[in-house]
C-alpha atoms as a PDB file:
ATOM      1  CA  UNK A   1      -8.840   8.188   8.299  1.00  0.00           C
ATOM      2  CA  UNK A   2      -5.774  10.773   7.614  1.00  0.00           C
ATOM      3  CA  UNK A   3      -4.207  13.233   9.740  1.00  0.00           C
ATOM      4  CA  UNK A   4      -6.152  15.655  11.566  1.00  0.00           C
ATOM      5  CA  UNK A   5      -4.964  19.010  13.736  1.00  0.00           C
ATOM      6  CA  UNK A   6      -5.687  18.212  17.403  1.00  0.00           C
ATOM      7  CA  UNK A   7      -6.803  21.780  17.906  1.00  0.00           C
ATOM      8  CA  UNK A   8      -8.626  22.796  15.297  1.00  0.00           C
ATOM      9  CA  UNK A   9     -11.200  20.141  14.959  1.00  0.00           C
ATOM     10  CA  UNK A  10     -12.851  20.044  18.150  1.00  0.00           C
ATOM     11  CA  UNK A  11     -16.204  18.214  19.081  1.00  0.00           C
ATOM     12  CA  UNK A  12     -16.763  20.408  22.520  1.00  0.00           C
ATOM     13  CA  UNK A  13     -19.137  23.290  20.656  1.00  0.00           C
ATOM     14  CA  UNK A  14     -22.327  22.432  19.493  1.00  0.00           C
ATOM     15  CA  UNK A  15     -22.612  21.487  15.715  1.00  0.00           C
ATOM     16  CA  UNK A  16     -24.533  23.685  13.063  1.00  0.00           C
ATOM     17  CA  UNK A  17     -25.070  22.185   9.565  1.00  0.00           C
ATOM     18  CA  UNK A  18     -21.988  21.913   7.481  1.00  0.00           C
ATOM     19  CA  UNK A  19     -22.303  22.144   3.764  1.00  0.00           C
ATOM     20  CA  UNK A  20     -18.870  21.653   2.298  1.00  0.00           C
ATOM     21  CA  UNK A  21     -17.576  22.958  -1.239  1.00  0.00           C
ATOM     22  CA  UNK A  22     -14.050  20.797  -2.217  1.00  0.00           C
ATOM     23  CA  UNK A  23     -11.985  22.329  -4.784  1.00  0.00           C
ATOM     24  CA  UNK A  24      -9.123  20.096  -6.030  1.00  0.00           C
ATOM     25  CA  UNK A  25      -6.716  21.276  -8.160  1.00  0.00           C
ATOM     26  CA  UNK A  26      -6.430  19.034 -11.044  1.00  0.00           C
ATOM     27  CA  UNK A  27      -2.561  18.735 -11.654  1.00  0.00           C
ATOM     28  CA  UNK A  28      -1.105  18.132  -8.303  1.00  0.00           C
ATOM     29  CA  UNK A  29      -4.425  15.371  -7.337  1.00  0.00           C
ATOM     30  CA  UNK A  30      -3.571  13.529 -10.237  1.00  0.00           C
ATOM     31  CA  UNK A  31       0.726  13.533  -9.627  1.00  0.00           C
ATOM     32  CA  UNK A  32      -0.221  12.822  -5.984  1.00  0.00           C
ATOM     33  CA  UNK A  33      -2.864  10.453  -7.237  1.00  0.00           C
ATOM     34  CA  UNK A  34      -1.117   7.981  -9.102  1.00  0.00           C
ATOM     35  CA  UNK A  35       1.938   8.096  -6.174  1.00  0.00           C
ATOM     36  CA  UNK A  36      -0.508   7.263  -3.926  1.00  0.00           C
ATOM     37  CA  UNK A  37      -3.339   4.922  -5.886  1.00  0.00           C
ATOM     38  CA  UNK A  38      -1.052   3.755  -8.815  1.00  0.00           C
ATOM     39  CA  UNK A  39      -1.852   4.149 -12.547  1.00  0.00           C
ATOM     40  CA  UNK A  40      -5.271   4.307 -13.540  1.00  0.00           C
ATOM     41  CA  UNK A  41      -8.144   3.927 -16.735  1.00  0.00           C
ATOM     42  CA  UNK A  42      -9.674   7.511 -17.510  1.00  0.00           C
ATOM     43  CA  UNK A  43     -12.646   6.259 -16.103  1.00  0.00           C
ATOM     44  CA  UNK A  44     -11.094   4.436 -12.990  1.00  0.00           C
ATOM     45  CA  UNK A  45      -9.341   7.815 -11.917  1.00  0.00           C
ATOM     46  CA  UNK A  46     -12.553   9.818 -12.561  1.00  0.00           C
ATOM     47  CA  UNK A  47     -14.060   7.128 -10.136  1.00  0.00           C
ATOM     48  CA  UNK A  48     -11.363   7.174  -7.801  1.00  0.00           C
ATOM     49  CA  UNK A  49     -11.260  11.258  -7.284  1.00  0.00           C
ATOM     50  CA  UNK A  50     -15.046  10.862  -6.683  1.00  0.00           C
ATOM     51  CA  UNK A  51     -14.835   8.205  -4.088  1.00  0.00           C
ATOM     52  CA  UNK A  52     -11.614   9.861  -2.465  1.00  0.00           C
ATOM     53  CA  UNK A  53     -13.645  13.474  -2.244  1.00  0.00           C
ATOM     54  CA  UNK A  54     -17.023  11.447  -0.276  1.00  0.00           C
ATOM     55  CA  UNK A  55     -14.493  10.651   2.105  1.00  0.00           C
ATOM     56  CA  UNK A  56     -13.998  14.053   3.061  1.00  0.00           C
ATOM     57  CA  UNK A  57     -18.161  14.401   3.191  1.00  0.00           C
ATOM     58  CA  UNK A  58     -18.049  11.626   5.566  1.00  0.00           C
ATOM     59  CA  UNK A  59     -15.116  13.028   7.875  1.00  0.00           C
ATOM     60  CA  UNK A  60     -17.207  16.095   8.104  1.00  0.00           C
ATOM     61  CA  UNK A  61     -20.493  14.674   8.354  1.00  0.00           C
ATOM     62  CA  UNK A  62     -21.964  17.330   6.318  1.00  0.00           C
ATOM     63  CA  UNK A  63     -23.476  17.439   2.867  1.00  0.00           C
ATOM     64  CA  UNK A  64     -21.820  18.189  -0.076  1.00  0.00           C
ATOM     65  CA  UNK A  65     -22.375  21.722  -2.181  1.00  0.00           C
ATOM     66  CA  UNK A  66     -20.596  20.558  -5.537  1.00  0.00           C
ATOM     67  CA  UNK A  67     -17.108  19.323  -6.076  1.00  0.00           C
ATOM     68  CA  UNK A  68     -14.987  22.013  -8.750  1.00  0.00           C
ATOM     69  CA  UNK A  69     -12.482  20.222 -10.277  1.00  0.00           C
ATOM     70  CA  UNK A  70      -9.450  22.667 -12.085  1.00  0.00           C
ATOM     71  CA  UNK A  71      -7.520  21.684 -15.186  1.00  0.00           C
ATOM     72  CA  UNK A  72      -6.550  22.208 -18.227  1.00  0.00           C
ATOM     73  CA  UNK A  73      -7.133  20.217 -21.507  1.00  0.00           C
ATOM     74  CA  UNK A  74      -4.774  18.402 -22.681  1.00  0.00           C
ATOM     75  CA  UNK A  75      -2.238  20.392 -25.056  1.00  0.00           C
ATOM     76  CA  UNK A  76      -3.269  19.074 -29.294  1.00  0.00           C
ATOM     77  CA  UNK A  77       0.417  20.989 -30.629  1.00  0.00           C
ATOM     78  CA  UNK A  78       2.627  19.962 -32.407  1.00  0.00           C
ATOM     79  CA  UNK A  79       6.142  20.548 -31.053  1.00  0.00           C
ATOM     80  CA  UNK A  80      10.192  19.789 -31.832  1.00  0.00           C
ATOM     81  CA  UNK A  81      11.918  17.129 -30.088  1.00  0.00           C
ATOM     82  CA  UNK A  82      15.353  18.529 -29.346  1.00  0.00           C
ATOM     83  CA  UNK A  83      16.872  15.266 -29.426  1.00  0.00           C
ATOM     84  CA  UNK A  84      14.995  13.162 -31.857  1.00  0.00           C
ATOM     85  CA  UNK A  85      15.022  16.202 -34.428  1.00  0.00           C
ATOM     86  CA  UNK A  86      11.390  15.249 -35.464  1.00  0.00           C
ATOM     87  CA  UNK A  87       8.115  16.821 -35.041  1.00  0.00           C
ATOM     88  CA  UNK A  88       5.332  15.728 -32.163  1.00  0.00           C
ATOM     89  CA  UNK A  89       2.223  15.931 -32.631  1.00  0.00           C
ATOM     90  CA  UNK A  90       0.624  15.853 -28.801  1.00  0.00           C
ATOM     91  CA  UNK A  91      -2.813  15.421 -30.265  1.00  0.00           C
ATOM     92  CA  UNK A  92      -1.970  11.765 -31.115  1.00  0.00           C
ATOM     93  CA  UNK A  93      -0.335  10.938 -28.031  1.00  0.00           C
ATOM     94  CA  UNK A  94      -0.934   8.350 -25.318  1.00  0.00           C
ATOM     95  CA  UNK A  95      -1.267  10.866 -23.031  1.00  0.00           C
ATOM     96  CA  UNK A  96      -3.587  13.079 -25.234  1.00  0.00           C
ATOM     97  CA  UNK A  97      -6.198  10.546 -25.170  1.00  0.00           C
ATOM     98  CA  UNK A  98      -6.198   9.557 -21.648  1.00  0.00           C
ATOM     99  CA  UNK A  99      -6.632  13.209 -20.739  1.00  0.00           C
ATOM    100  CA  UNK A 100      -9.638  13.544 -22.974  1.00  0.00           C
ATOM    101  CA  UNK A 101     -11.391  10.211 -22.113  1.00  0.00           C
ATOM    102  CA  UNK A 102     -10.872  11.143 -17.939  1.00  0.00           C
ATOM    103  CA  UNK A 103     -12.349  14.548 -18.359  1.00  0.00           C
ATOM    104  CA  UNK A 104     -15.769  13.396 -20.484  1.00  0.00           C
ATOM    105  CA  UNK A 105     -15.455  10.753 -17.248  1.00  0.00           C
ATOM    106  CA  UNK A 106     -15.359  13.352 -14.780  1.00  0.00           C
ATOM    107  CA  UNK A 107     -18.081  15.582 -15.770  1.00  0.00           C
ATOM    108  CA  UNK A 108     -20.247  12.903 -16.087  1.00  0.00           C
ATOM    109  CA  UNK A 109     -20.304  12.621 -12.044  1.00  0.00           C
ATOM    110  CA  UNK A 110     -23.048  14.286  -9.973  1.00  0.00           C
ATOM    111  CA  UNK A 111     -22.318  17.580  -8.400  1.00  0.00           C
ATOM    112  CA  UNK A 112     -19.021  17.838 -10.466  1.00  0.00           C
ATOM    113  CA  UNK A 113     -18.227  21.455 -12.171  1.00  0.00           C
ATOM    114  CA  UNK A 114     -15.168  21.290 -14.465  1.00  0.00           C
ATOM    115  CA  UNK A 115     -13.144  24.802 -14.911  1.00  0.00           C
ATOM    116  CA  UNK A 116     -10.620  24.555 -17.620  1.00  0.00           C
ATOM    117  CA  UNK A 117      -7.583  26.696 -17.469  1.00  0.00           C
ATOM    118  CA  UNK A 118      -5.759  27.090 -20.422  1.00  0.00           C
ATOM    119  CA  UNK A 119      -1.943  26.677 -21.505  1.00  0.00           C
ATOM    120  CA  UNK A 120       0.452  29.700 -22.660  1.00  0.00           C
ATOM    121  CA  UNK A 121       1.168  29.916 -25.821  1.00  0.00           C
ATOM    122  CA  UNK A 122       4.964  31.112 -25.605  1.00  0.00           C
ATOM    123  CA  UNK A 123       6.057  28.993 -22.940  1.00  0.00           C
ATOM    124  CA  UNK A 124       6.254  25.499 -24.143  1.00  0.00           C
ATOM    125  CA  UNK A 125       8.294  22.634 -25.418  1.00  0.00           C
ATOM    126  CA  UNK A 126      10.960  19.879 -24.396  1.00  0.00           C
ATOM    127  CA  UNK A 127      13.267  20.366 -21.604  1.00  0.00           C
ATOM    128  CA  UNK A 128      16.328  18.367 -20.426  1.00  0.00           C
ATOM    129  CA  UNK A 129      15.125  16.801 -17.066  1.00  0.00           C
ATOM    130  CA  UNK A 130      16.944  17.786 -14.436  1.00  0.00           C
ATOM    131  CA  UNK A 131      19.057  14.541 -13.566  1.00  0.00           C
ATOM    132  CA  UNK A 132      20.220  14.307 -17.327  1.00  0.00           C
ATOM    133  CA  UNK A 133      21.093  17.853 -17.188  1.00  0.00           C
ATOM    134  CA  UNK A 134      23.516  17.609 -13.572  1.00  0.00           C
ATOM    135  CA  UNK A 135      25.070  14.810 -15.029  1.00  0.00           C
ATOM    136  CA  UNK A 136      25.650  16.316 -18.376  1.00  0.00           C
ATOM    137  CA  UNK A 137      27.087  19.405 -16.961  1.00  0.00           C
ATOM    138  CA  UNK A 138      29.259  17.033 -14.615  1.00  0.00           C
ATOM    139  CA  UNK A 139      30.859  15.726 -17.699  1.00  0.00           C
ATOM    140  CA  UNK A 140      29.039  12.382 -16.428  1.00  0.00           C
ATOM    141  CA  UNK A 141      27.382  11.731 -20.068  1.00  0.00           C
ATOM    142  CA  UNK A 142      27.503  13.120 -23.784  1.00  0.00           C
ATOM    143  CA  UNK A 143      24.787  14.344 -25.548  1.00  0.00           C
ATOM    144  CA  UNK A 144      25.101  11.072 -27.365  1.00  0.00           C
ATOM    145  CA  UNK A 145      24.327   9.108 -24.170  1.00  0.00           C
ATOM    146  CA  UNK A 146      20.659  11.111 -23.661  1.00  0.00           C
ATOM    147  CA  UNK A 147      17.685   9.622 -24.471  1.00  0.00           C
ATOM    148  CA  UNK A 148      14.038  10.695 -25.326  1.00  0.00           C
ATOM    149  CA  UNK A 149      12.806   9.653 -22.055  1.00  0.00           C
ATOM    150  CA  UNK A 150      15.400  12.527 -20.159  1.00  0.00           C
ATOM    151  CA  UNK A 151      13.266  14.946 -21.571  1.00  0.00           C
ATOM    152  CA  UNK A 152      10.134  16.514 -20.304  1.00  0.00           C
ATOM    153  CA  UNK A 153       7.006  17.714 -21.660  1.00  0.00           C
ATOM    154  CA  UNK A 154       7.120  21.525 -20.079  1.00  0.00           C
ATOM    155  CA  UNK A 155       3.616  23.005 -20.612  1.00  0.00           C
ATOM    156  CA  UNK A 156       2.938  26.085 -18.930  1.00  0.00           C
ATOM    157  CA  UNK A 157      -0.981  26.557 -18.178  1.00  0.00           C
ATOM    158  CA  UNK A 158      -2.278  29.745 -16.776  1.00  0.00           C
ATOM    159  CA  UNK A 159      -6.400  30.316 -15.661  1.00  0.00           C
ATOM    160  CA  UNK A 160      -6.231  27.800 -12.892  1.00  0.00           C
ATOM    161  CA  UNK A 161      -5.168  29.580  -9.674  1.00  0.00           C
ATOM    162  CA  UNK A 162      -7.143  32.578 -10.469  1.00  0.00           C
ATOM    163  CA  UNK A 163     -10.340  30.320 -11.161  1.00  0.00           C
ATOM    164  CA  UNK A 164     -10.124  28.781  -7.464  1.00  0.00           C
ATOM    165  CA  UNK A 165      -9.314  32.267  -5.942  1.00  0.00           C
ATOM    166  CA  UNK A 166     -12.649  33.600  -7.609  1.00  0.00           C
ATOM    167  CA  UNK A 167     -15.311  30.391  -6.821  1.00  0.00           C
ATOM    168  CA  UNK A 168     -13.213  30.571  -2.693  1.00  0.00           C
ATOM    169  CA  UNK A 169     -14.146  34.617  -2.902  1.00  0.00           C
ATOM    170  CA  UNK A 170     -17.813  33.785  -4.676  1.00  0.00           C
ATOM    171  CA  UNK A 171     -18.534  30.944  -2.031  1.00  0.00           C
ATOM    172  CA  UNK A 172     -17.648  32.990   0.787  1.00  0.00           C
ATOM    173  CA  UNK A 173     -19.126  36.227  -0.010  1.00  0.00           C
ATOM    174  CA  UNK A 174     -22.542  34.644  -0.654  1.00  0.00           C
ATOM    175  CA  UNK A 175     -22.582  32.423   1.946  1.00  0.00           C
ATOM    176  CA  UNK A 176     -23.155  29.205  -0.213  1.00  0.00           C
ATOM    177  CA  UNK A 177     -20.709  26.822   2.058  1.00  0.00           C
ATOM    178  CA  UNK A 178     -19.355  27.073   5.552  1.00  0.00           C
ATOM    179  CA  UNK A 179     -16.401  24.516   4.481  1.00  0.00           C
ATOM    180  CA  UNK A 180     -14.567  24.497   1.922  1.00  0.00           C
ATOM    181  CA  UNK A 181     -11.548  21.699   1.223  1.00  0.00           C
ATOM    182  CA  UNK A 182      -9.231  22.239  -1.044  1.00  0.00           C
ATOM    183  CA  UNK A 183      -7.073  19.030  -2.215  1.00  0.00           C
ATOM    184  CA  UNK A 184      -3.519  21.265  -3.178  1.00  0.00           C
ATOM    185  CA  UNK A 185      -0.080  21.778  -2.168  1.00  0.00           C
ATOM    186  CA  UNK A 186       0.198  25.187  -3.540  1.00  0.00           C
ATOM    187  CA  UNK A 187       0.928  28.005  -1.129  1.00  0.00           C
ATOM    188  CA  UNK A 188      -0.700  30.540  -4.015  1.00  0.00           C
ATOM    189  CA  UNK A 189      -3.916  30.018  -2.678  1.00  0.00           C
ATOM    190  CA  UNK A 190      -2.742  31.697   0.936  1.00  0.00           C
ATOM    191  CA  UNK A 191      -4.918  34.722   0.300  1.00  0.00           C
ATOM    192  CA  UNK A 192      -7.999  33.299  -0.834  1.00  0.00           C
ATOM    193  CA  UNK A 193      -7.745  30.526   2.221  1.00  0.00           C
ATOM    194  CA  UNK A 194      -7.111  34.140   4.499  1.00  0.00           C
ATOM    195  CA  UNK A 195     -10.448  35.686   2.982  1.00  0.00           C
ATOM    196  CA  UNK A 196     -12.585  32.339   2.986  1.00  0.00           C
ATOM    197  CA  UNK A 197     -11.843  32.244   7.261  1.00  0.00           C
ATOM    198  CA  UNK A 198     -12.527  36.064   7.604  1.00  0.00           C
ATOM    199  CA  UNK A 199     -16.129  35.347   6.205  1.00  0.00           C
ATOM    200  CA  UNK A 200     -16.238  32.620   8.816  1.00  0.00           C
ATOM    201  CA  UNK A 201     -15.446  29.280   6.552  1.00  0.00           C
ATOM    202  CA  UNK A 202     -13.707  26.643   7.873  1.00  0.00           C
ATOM    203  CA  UNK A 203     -10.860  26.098   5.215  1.00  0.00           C
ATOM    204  CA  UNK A 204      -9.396  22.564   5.220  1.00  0.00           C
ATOM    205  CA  UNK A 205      -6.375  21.325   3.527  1.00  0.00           C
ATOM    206  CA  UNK A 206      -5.629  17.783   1.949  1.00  0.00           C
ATOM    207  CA  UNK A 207      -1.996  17.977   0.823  1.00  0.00           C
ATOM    208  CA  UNK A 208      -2.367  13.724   0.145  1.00  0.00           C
ATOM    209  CA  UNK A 209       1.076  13.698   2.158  1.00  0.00           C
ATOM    210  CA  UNK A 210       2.546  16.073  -0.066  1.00  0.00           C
ATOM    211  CA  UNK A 211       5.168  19.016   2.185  1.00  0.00           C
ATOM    212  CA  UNK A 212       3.434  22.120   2.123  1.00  0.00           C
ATOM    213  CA  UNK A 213       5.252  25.501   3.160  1.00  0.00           C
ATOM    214  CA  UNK A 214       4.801  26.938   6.558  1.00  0.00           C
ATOM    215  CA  UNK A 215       2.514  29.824   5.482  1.00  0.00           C
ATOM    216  CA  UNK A 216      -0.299  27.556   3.880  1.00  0.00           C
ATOM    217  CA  UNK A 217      -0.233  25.624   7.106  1.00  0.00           C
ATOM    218  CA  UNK A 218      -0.934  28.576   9.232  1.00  0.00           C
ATOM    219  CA  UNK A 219      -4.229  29.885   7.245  1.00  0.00           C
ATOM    220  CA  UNK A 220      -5.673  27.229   7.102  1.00  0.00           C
ATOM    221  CA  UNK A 221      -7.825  26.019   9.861  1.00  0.00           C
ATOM    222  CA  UNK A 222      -6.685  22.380   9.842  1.00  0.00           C
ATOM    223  CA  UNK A 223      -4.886  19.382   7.847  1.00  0.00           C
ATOM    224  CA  UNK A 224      -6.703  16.245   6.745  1.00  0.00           C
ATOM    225  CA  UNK A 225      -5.823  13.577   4.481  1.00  0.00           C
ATOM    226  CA  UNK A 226      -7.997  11.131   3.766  1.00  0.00           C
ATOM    227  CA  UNK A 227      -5.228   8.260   2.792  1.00  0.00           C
ATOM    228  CA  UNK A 228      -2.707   6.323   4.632  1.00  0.00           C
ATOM    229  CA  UNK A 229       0.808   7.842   4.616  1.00  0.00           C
ATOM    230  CA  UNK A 230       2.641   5.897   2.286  1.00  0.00           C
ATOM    231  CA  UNK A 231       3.899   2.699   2.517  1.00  0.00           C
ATOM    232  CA  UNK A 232       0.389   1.700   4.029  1.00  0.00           C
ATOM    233  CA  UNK A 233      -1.458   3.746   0.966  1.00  0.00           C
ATOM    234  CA  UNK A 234      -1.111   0.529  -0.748  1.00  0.00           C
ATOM    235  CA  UNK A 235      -3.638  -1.659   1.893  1.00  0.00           C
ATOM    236  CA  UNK A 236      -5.873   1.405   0.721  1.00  0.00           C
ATOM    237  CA  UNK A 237      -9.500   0.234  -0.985  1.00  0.00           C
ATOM    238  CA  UNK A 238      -8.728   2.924  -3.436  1.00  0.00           C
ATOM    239  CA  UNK A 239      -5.288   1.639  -4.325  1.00  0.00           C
ATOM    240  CA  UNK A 240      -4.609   0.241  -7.975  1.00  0.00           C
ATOM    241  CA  UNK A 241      -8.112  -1.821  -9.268  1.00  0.00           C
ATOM    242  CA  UNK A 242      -9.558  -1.798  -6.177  1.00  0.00           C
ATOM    243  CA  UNK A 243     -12.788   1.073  -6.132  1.00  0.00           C
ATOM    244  CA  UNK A 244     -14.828   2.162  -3.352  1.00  0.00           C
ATOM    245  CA  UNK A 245     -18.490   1.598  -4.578  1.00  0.00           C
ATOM    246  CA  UNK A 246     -19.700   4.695  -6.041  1.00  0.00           C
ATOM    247  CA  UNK A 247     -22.928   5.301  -4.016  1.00  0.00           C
ATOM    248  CA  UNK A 248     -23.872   8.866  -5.814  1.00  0.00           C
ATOM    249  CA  UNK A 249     -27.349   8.827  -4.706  1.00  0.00           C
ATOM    250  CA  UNK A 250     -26.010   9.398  -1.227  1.00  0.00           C
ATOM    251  CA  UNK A 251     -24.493  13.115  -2.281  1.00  0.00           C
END
């Protein structure tokens, strides 16, 4: 269905059983998510990752171990508005909600482990977004001309990258998976990708059409999207109200 490397996925050597682990990490599948699928329910997101990660079982033909899913809950401060001068209180927010509502959705799912992360405490708050900001400093606009949607809601979370480097270094040292796929764009995870192949794992990436640096490309032992590249994402089943049956009995 996506993009495969012609020399890494070869079907001249005789198959052994493949029991796959995919590890997405939360925040980029659900900014590449709703680029590629459109905006979604709680629940019809949580459905949606589901159905998009049995593709990757089926491209494999091999049986799925459990899928980890890495995030952090959504932020209940209450924080100053620069521009408004007022307080926020993120625990009432649109955005607060839907958060809350798709992770009850998502653990709900068969062979789905949630690891939360968690957000700093000091590094947090509104910040000028940055096409506001060049056109401020150009002398484009005034202050008086910005508006509460040119700011951004700049959360910094910490817990995630370390959580997938630990279950990729757990998986491979006890030999629970000989694939693992991990839905990312993030060249942090370099050296845990680098260990997972030494212990003999076939590490695949799914970028969902995101650019990924040169270095993530090269330990990895193959790329593999399993969407159209956009514009045709759009003829995709999974694409706005339009889910893939569920079929969890088949996991």
């Amino acid at each position: 269905m996506g993009r495969h490397s012609s020399n890494k996925f070869s079907a001249e050597y005789p198959r052994q059983p493949i029991v796959t682990a995919i590890l997405v990490d939360g925040g980029f599948y659900r900014h590449r998510a709703k680029a590629l699928f459109g905006d979604k329910t709680p629940r019809g997101r949580a459905d949606e990752l589901f159905n998009y990660c049995k593709r990757h079982i089926r491209e494999s033909q091999s049986s799925l171990y459990r899928i980890f899913y890495y995030d952090c809950p959504p932020s209940s401060k209450v924080l100053y508005h620069p521009l408004t001068q007022q307080q926020v209180n993120l625990g009432q927010s649109a955005e607060f909600q839907w958060m809350t509502e798709f992770l009850k959705e998502l653990v709900k799912k068969r062979k789905v482990a949630l690891r939360r992360g968690e957000e700093l405490e000091t590094q947090n708050g509104y910040s000028l977004k940055p096409r506001p900001l060049k056109k401020l400093c150009r002398g484009e606009i005034s202050v008086q001309d910005l508006k509460a949607e040119d700011f951004s809601l700049d959360i910094t979370q910490k817990g995630v990258d370390m959580r997938i480097g630990l279950d990729i270094a757990s998986l491979a040292e006890r030999g629970l998976v000989n694939q693992i796929v991990m839905i990312s764009g993030d060249s942090d995870f370099v050296p845990a990708a680098k260990h997972a192949r030494r212990s003999g794992i076939d590490f695949v990436l799914d970028p969902m059409w995101a650019t990924v640096s040169d270095s993530l490309n090269e330990h990895v032992d193959g790329v593999r999207e399993c969407v159209k590249r956009p514009p045709k994402n759009e003829e995709d089943p999974l694409f706005r109200d339009n889910p893939e049956p569920d079929g969890e009995d088949d996991l």
